[in-house]
C-alpha atoms as a PDB file:
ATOM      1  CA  UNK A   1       0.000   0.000   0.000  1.00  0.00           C
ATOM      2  CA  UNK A   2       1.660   3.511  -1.282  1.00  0.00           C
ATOM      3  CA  UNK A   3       1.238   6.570   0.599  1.00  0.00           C
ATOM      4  CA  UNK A   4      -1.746   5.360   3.009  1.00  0.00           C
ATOM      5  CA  UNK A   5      -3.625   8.459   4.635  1.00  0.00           C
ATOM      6  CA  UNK A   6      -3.688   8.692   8.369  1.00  0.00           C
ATOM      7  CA  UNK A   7      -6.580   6.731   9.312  1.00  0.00           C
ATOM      8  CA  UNK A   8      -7.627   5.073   6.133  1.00  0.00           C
ATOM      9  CA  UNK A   9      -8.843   1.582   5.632  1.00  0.00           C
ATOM     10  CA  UNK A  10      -7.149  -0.053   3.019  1.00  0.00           C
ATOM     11  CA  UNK A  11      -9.178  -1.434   0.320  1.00  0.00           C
ATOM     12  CA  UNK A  12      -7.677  -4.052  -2.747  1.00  0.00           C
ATOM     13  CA  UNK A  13      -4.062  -3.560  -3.439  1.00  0.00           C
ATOM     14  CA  UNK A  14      -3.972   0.061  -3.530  1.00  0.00           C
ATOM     15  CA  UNK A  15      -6.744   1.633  -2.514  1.00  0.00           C
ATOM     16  CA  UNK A  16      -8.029   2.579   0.868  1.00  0.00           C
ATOM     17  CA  UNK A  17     -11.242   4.695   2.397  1.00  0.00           C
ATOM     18  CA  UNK A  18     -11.273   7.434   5.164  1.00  0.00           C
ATOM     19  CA  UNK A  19     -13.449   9.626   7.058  1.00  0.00           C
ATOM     20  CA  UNK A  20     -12.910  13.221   6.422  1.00  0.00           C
ATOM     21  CA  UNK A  21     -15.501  14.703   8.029  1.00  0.00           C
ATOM     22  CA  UNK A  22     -18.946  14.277   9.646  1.00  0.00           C
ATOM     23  CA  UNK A  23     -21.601  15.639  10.654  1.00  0.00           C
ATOM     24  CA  UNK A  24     -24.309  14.716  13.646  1.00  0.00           C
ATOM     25  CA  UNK A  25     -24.877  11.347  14.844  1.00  0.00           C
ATOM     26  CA  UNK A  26     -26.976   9.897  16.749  1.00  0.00           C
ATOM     27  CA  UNK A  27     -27.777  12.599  18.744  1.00  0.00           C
ATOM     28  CA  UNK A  28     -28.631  14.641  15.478  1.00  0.00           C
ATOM     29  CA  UNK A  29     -31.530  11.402  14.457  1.00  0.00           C
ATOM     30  CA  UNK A  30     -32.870  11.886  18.089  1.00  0.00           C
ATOM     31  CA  UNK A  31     -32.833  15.697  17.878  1.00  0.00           C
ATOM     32  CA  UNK A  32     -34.963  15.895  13.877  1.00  0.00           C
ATOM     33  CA  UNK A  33     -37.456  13.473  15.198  1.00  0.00           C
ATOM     34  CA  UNK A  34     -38.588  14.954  18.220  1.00  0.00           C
ATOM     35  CA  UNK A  35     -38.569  18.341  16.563  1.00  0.00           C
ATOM     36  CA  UNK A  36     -41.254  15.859  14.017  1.00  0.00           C
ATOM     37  CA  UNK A  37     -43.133  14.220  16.604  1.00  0.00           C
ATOM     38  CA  UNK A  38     -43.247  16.696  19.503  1.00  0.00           C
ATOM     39  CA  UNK A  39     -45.118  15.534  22.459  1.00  0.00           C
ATOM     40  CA  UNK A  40     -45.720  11.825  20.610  1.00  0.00           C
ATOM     41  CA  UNK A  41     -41.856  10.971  21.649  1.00  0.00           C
ATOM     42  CA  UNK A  42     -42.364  11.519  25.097  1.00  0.00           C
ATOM     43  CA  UNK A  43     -43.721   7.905  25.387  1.00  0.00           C
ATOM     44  CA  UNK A  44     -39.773   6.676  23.717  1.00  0.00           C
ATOM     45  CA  UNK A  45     -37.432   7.829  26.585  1.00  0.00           C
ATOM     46  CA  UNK A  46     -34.586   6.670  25.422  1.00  0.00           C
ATOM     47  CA  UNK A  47     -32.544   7.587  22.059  1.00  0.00           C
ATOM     48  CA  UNK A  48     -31.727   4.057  21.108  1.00  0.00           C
ATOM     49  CA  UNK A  49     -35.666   3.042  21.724  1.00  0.00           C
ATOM     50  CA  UNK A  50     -36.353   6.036  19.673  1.00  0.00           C
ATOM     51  CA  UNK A  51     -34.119   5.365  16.831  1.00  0.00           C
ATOM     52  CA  UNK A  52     -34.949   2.044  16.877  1.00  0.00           C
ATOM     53  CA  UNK A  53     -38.646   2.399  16.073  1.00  0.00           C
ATOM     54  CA  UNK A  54     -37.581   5.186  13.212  1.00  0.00           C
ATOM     55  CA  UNK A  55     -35.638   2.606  11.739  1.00  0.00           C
ATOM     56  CA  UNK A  56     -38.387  -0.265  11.957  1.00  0.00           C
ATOM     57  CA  UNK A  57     -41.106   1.855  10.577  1.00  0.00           C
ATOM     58  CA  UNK A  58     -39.070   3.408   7.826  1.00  0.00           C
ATOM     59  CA  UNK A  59     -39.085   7.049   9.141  1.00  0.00           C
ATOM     60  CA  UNK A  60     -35.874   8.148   7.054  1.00  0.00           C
ATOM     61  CA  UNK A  61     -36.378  12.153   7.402  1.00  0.00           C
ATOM     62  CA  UNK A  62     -34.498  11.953  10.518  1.00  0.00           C
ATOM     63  CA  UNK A  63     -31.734  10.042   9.108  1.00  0.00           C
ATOM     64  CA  UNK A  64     -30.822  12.220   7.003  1.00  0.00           C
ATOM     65  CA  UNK A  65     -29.462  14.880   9.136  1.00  0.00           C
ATOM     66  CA  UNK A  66     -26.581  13.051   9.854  1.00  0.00           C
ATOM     67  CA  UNK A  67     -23.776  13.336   6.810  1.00  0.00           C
ATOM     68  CA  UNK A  68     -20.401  11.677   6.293  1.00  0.00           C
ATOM     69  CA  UNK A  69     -17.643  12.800   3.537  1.00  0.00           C
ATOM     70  CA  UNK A  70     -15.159  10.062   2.603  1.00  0.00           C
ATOM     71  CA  UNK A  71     -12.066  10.278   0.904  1.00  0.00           C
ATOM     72  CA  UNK A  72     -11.965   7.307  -1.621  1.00  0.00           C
ATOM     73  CA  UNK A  73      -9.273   5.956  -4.275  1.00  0.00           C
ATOM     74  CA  UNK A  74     -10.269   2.724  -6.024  1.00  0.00           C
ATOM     75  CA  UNK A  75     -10.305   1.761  -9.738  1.00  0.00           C
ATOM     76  CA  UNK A  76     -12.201   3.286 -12.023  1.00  0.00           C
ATOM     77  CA  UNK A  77     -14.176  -0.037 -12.743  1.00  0.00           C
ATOM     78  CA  UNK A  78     -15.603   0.914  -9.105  1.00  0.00           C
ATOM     79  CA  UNK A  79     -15.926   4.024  -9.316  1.00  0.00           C
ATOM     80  CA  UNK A  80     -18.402   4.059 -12.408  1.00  0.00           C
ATOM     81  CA  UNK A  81     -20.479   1.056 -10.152  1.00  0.00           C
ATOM     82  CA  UNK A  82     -20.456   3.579  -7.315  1.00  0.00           C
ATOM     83  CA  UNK A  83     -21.251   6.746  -9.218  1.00  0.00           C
ATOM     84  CA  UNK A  84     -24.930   4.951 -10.046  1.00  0.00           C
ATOM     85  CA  UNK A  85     -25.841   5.939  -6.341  1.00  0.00           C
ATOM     86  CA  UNK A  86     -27.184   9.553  -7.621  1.00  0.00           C
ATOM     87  CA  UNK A  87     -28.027  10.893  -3.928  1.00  0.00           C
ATOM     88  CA  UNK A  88     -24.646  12.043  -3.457  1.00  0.00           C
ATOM     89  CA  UNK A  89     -21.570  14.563  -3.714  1.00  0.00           C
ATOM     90  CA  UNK A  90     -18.743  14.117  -5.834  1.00  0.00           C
ATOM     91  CA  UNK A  91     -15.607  15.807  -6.882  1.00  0.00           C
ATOM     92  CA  UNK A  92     -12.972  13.330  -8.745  1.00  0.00           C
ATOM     93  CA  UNK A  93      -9.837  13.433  -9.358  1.00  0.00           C
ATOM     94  CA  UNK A  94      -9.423  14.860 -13.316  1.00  0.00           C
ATOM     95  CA  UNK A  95      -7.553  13.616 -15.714  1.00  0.00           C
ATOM     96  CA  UNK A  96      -8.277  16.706 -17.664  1.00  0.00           C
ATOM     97  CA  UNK A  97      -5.878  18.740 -15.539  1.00  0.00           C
ATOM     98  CA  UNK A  98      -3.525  16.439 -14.053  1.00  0.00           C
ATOM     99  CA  UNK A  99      -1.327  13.608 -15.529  1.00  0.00           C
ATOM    100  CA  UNK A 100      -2.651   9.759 -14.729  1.00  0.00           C
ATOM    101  CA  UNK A 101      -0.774   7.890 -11.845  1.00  0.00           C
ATOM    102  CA  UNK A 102       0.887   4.644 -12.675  1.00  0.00           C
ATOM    103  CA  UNK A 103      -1.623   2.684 -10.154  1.00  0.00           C
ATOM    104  CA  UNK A 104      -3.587  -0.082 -11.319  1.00  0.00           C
ATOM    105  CA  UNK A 105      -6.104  -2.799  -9.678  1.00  0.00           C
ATOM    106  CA  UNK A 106      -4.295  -6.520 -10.378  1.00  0.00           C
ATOM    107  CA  UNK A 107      -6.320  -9.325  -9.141  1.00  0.00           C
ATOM    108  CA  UNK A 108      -5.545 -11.487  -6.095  1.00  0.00           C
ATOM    109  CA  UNK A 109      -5.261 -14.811  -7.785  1.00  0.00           C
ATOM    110  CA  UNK A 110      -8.749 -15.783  -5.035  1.00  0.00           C
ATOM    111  CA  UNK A 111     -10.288 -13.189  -6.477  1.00  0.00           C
ATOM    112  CA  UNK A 112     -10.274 -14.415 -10.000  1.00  0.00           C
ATOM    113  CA  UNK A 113     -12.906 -17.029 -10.596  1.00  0.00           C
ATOM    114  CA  UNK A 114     -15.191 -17.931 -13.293  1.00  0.00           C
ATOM    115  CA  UNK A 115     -18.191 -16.241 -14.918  1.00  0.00           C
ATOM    116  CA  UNK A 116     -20.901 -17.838 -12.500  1.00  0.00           C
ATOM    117  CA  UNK A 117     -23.828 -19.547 -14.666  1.00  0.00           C
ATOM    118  CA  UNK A 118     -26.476 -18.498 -12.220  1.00  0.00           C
ATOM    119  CA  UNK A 119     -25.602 -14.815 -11.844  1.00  0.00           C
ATOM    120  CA  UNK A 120     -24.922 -13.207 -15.246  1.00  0.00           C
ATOM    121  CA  UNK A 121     -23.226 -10.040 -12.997  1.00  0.00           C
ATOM    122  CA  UNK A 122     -21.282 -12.279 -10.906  1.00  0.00           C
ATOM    123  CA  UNK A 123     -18.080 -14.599 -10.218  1.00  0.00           C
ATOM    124  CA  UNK A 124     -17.755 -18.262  -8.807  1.00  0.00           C
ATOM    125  CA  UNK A 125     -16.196 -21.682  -8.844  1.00  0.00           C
ATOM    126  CA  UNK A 126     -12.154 -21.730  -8.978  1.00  0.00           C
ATOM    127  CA  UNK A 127      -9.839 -21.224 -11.996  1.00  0.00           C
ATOM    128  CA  UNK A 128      -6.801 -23.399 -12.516  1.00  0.00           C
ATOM    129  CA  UNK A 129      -3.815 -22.073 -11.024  1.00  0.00           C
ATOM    130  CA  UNK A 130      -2.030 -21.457 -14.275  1.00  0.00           C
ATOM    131  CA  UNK A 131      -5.174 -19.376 -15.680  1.00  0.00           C
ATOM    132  CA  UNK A 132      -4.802 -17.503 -12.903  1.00  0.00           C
ATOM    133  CA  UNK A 133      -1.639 -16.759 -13.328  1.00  0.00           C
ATOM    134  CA  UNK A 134      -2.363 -15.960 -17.161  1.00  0.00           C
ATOM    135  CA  UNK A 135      -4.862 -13.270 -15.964  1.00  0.00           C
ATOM    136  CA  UNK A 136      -2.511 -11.697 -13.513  1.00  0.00           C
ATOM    137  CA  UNK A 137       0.271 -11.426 -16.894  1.00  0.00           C
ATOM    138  CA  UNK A 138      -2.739  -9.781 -18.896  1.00  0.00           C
ATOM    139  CA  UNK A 139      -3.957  -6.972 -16.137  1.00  0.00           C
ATOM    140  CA  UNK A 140      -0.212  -6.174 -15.480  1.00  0.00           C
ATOM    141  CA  UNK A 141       0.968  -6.081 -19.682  1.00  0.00           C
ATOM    142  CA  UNK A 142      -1.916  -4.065 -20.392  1.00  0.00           C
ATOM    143  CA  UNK A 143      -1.628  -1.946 -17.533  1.00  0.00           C
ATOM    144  CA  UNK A 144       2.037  -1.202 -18.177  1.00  0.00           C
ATOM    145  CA  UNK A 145       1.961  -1.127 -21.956  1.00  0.00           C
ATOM    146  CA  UNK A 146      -1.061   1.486 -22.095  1.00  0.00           C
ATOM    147  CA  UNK A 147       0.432   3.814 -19.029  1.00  0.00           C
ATOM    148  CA  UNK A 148       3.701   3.869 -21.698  1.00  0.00           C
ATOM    149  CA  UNK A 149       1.522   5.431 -24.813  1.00  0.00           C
ATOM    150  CA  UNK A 150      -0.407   7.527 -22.368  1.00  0.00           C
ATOM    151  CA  UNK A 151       3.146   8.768 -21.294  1.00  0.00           C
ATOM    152  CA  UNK A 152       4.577   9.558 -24.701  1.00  0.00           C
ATOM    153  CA  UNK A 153       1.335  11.247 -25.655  1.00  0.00           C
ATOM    154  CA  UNK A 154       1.979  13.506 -22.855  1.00  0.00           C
ATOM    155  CA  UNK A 155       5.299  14.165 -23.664  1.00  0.00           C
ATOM    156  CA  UNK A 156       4.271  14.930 -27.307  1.00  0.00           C
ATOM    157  CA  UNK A 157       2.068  17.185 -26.015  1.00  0.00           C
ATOM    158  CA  UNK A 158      -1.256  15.451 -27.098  1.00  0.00           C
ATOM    159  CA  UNK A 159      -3.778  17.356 -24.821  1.00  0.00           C
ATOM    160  CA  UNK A 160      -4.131  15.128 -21.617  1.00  0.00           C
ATOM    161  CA  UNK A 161      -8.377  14.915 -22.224  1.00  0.00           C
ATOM    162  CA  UNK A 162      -7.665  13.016 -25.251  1.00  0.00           C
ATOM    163  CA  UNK A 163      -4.071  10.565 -23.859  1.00  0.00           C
ATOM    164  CA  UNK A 164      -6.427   9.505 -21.382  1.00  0.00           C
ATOM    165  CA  UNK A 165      -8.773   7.652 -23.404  1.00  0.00           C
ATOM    166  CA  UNK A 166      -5.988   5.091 -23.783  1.00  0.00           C
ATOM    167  CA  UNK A 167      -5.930   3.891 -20.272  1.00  0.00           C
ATOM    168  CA  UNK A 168      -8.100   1.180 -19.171  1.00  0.00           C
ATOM    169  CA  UNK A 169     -10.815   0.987 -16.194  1.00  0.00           C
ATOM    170  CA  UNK A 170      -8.440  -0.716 -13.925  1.00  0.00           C
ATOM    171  CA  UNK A 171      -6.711   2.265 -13.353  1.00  0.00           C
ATOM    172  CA  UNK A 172      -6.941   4.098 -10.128  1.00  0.00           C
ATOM    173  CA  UNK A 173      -8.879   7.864  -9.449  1.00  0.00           C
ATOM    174  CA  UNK A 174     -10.228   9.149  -6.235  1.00  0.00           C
ATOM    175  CA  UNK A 175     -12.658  11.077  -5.023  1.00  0.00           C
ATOM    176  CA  UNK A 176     -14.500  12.666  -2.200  1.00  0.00           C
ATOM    177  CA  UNK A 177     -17.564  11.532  -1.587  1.00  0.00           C
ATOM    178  CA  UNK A 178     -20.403  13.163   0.709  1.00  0.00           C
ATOM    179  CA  UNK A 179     -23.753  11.542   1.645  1.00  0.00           C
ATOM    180  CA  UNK A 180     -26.051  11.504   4.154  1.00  0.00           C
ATOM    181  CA  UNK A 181     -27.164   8.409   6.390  1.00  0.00           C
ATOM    182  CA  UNK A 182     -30.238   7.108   5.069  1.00  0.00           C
ATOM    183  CA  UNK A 183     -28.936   7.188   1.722  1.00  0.00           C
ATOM    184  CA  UNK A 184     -25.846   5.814   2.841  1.00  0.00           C
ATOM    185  CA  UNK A 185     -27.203   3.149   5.051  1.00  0.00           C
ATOM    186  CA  UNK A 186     -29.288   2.042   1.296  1.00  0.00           C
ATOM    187  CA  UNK A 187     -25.982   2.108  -0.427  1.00  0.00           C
ATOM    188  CA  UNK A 188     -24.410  -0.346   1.997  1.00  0.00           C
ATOM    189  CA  UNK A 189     -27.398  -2.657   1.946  1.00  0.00           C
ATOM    190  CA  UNK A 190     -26.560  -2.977  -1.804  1.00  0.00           C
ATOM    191  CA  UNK A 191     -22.790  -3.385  -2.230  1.00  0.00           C
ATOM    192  CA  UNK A 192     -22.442  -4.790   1.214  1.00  0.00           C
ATOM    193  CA  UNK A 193     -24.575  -7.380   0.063  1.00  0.00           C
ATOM    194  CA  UNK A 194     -22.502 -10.967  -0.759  1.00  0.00           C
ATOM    195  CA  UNK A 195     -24.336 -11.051  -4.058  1.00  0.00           C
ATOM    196  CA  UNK A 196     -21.970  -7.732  -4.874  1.00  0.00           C
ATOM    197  CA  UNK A 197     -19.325  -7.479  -7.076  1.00  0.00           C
ATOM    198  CA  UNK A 198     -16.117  -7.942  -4.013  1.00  0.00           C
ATOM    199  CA  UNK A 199     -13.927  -4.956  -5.137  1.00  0.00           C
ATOM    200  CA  UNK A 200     -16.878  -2.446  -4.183  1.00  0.00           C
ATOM    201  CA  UNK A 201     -18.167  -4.516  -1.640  1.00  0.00           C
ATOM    202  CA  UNK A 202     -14.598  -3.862   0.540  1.00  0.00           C
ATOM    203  CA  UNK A 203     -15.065   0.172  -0.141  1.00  0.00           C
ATOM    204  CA  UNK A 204     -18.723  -0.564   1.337  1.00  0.00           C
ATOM    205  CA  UNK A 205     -17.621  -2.752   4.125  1.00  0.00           C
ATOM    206  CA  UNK A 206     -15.304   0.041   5.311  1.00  0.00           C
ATOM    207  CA  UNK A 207     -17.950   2.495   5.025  1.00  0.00           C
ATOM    208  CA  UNK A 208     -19.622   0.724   7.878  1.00  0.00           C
ATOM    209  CA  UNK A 209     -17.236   0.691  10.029  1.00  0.00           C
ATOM    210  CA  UNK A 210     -17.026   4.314  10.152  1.00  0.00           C
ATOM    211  CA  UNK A 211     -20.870   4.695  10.636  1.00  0.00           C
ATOM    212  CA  UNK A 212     -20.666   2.449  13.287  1.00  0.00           C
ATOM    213  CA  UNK A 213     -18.101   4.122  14.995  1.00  0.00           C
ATOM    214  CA  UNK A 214     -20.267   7.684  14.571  1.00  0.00           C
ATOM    215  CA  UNK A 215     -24.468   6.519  14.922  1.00  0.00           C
ATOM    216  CA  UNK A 216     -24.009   3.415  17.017  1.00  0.00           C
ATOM    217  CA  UNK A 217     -27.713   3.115  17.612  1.00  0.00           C
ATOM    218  CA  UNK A 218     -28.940   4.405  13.847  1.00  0.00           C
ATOM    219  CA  UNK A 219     -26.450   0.825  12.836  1.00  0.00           C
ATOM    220  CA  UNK A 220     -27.314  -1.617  15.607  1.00  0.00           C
ATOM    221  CA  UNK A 221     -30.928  -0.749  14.434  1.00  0.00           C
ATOM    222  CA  UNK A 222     -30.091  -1.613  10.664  1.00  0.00           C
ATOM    223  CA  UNK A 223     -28.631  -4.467  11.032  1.00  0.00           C
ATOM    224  CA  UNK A 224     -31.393  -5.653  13.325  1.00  0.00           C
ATOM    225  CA  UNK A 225     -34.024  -4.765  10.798  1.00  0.00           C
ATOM    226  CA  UNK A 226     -32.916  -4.338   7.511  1.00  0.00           C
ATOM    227  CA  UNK A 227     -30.267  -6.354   6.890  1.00  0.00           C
ATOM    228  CA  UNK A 228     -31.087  -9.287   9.267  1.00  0.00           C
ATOM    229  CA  UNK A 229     -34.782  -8.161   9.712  1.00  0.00           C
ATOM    230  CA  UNK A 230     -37.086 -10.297   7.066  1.00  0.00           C
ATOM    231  CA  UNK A 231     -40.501  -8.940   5.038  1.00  0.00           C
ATOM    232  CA  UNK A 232     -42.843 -11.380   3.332  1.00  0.00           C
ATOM    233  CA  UNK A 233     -44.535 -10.875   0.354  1.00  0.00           C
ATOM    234  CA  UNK A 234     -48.401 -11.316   0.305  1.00  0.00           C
ATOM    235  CA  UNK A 235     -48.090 -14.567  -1.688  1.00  0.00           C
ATOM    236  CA  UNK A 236     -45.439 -15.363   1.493  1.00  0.00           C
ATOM    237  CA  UNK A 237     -48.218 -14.489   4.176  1.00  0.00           C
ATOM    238  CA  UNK A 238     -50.743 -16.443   2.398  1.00  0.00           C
ATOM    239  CA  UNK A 239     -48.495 -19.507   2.633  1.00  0.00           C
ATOM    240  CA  UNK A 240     -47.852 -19.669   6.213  1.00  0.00           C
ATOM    241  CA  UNK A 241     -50.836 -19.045   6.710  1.00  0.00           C
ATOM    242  CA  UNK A 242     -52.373 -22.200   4.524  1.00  0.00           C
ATOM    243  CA  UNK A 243     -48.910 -24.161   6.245  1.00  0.00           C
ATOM    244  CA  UNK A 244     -48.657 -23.089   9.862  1.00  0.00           C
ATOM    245  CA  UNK A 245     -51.521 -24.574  12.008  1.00  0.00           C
ATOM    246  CA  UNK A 246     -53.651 -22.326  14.101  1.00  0.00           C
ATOM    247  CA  UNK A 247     -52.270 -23.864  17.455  1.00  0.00           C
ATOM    248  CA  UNK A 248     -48.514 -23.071  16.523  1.00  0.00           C
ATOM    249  CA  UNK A 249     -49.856 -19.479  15.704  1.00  0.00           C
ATOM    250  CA  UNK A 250     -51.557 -19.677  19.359  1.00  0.00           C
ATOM    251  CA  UNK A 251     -48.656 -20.883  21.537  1.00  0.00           C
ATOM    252  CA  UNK A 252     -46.369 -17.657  19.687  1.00  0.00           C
ATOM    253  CA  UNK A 253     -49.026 -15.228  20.541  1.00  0.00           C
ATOM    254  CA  UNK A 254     -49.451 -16.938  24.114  1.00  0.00           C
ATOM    255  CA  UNK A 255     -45.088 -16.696  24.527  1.00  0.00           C
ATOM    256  CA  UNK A 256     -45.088 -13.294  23.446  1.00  0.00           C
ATOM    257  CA  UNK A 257     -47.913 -12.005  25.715  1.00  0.00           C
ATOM    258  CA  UNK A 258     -45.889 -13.216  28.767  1.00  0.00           C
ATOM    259  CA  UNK A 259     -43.025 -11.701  27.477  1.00  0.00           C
ATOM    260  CA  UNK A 260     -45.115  -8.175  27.074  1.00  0.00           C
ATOM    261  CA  UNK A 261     -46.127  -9.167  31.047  1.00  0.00           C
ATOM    262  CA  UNK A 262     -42.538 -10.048  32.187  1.00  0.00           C
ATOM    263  CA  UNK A 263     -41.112  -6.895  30.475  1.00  0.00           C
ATOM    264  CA  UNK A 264     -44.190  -4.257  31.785  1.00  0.00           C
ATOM    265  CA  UNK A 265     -44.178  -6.072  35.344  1.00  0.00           C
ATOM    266  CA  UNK A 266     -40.457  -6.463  35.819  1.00  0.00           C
ATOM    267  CA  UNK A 267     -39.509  -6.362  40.074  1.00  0.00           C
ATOM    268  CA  UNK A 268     -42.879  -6.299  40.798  1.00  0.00           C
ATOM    269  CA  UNK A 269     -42.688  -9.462  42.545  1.00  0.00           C
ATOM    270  CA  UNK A 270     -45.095  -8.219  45.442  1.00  0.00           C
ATOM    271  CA  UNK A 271     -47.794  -7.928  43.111  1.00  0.00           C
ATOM    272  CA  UNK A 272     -50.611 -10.792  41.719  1.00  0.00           C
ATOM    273  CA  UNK A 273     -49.416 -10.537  38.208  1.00  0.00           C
ATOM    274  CA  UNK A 274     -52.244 -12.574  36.676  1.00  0.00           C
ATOM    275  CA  UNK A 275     -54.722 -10.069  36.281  1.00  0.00           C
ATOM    276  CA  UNK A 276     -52.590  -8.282  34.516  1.00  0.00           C
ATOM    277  CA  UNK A 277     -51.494 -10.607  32.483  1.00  0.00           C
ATOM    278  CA  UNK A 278     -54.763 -11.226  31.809  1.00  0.00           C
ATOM    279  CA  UNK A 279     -55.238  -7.702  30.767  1.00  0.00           C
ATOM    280  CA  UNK A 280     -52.442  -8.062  27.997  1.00  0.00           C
ATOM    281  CA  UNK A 281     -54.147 -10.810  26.163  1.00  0.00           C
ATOM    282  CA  UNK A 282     -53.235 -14.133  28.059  1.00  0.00           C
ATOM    283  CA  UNK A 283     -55.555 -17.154  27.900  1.00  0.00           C
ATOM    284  CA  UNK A 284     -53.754 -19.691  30.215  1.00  0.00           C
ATOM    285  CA  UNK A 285     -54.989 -21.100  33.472  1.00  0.00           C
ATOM    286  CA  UNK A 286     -53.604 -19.493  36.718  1.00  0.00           C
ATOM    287  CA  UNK A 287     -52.118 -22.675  37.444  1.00  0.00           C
ATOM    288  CA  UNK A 288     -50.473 -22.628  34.586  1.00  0.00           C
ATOM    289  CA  UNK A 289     -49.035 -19.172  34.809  1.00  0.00           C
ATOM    290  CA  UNK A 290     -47.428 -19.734  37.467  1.00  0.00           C
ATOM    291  CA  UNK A 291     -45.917 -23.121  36.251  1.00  0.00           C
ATOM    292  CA  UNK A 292     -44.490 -20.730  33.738  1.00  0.00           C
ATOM    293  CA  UNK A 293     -43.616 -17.479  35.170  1.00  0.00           C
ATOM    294  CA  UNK A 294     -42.114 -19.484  38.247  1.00  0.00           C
ATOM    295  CA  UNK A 295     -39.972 -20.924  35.181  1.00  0.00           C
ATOM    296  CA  UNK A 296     -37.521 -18.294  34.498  1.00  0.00           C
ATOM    297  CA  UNK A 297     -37.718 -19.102  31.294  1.00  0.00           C
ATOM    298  CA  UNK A 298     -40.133 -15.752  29.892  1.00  0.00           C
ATOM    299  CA  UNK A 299     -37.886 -13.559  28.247  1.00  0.00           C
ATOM    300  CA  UNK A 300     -38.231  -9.718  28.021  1.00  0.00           C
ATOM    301  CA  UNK A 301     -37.548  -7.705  25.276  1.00  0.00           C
ATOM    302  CA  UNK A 302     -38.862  -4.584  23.723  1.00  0.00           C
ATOM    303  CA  UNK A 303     -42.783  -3.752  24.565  1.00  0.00           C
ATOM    304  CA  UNK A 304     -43.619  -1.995  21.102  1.00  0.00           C
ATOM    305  CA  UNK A 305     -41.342  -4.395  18.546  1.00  0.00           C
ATOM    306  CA  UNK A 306     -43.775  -7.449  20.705  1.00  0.00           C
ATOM    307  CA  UNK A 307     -46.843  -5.783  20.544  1.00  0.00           C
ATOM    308  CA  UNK A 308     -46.273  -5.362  17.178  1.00  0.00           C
ATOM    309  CA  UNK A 309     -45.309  -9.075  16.510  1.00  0.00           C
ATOM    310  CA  UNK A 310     -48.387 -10.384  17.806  1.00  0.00           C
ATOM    311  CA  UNK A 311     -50.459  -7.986  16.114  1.00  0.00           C
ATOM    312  CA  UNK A 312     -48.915  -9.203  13.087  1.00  0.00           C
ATOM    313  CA  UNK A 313     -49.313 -12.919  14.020  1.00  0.00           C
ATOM    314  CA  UNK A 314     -52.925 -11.930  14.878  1.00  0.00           C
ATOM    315  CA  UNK A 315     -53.402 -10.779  11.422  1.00  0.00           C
ATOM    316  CA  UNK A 316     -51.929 -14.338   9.895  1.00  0.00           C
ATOM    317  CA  UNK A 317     -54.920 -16.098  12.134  1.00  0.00           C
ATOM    318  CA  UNK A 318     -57.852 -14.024  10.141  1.00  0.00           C
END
């Protein structure tokens, strides 16, 4: 790695990614919303519950206060993949007014597979070691051959816009990149994705590390409901519904209505919880509630998210 800024990630042989700047956090997400909401967040007392729920119901507004500027350099292969994301800034390094580095992207030889028959954008399945080997000798010849032309263009004093053309996409630029975090949290979910071509899925992986470090609450939330979270289609819902039996769909709904109890009720050990766990929805026997919440095995968890759940699971019943 050449010349490797002060707190950059690298990225493939010769790239890398840093944080330049940034603005808000998750402070900032907390701070739109309630300005939004007004008296409504009062019942949220805490940013990461608040956050949280913005997240699960798809309230971006507030995301988007929060901004992050990245200094990039990867090949220009990338860089035309990346540019697609329209919701951002960009000034690039021109090869209109400056002269073309000798940097180029070559291959690991793992990272050189074959075309994949499933996935007409993607890569899999092995090559033979001495085809990998032959790719390597073609990215570095053609590399080094065109960077000599473009070279004694320049020194002919062919206009640099026009020497340029020569040079092929594996060549590195960089840029600086601004974005806010909604949009940047959508451009993650795509190239962070494994289905994603690996040399911008490494820019995007480094991405989130810096996010992390800045909105821990805006990422713990998307992971937890975007990227490991799961929505089914209506064909979906009408499928467990004709597959899962009425009684399964019962016992969840049951589980989850202690769990709304045990969470609502905690240290309240003094206190005839039945009735109120009555009053949530539960159907079992006394007897039996105390079998269970004599247990220990009722777990809590978060009041809204499970009175969602079994609103949804409600639904599925009809």
């Amino acid at each position: 790695m050449n010349d490797l800024p002060k707190d950059a990630i690298p990225c493939l042989d010769k790239g890398f990614l840093r944080l330049v700047d940034s603005m808000g956090g998750d402070g900032a997400i907390v701070q739109a919303a309630r300005v939004s909401y007004g008296k409504g967040t009062k019942k949220i007392s805490q940013d990461r519950g608040l956050i949280r729920y913005l997240m699960r119901h798809r309230h971006t507004t507030p995301f988007e206060m929060v901004e992050f500027k990245f200094h990039a350099k990867m090949p220009i292969f990338v860089a035309r993949q990346w540019v697609r994301h329209r919701t951002a800034n960009i000034n690039e390094y021109s090869l209109r007014y400056s002269e073309a580095r000798d940097e180029f992207y070559i291959p690991n030889p793992e990272q050189i597979q074959f075309q994949s028959v499933l996935n007409k954008q993607g890569r899999s399945e092995e090559v033979p070691k001495d085809l990998k080997e032959k790719v390597q000798k073609y990215f570095k010849e053609i590399s080094e051959r065109s960077f000599q032309l473009y070279k004694e263009m320049n020194d002919e004093g062919v206009a640099r816009e026009l020497a340029r053309a020569i040079l092929p996409v594996n060549l590195y630029t960089e840029w600086y990149w601004k974005n806010d975090l909604h949009n940047l949290l959508h451009f993650i979910g795509l190239r962070s994705d494994s289905h994603a071509q690996y040399e911008i899925r490494v820019f995007s992986d480094a991405m989130g590390k810096f996010v992390k470090g800045i909105a821990p609450f805006a990422w713990e939330a998307y992971q937890d409901y975007v990227v490991k979270g799961l929505r089914f289609s209506n064909s979906e819902q009408n499928l467990l519904k004709q597959k899962l039996p009425n009684r399964v769909i019962d016992d969840l709904i049951e589980d989850i209505t202690y769990s709304i109890t045990a969470t609502i009720y905690d240290n309240k050990n003094d206190v005839d919880l039945y009735p109120l766990y009555q009053k949530n929805g539960g159907k079992d026997e006394k007897s039996d509630f105390n079998l269970k919440w004599e247990s220990g095995e009722i777990q809590k968890g978060n009041i809204r998210e499970l009175s969602e759940l079994r609103e949804k699971l409600l639904m599925m019943k009809g």
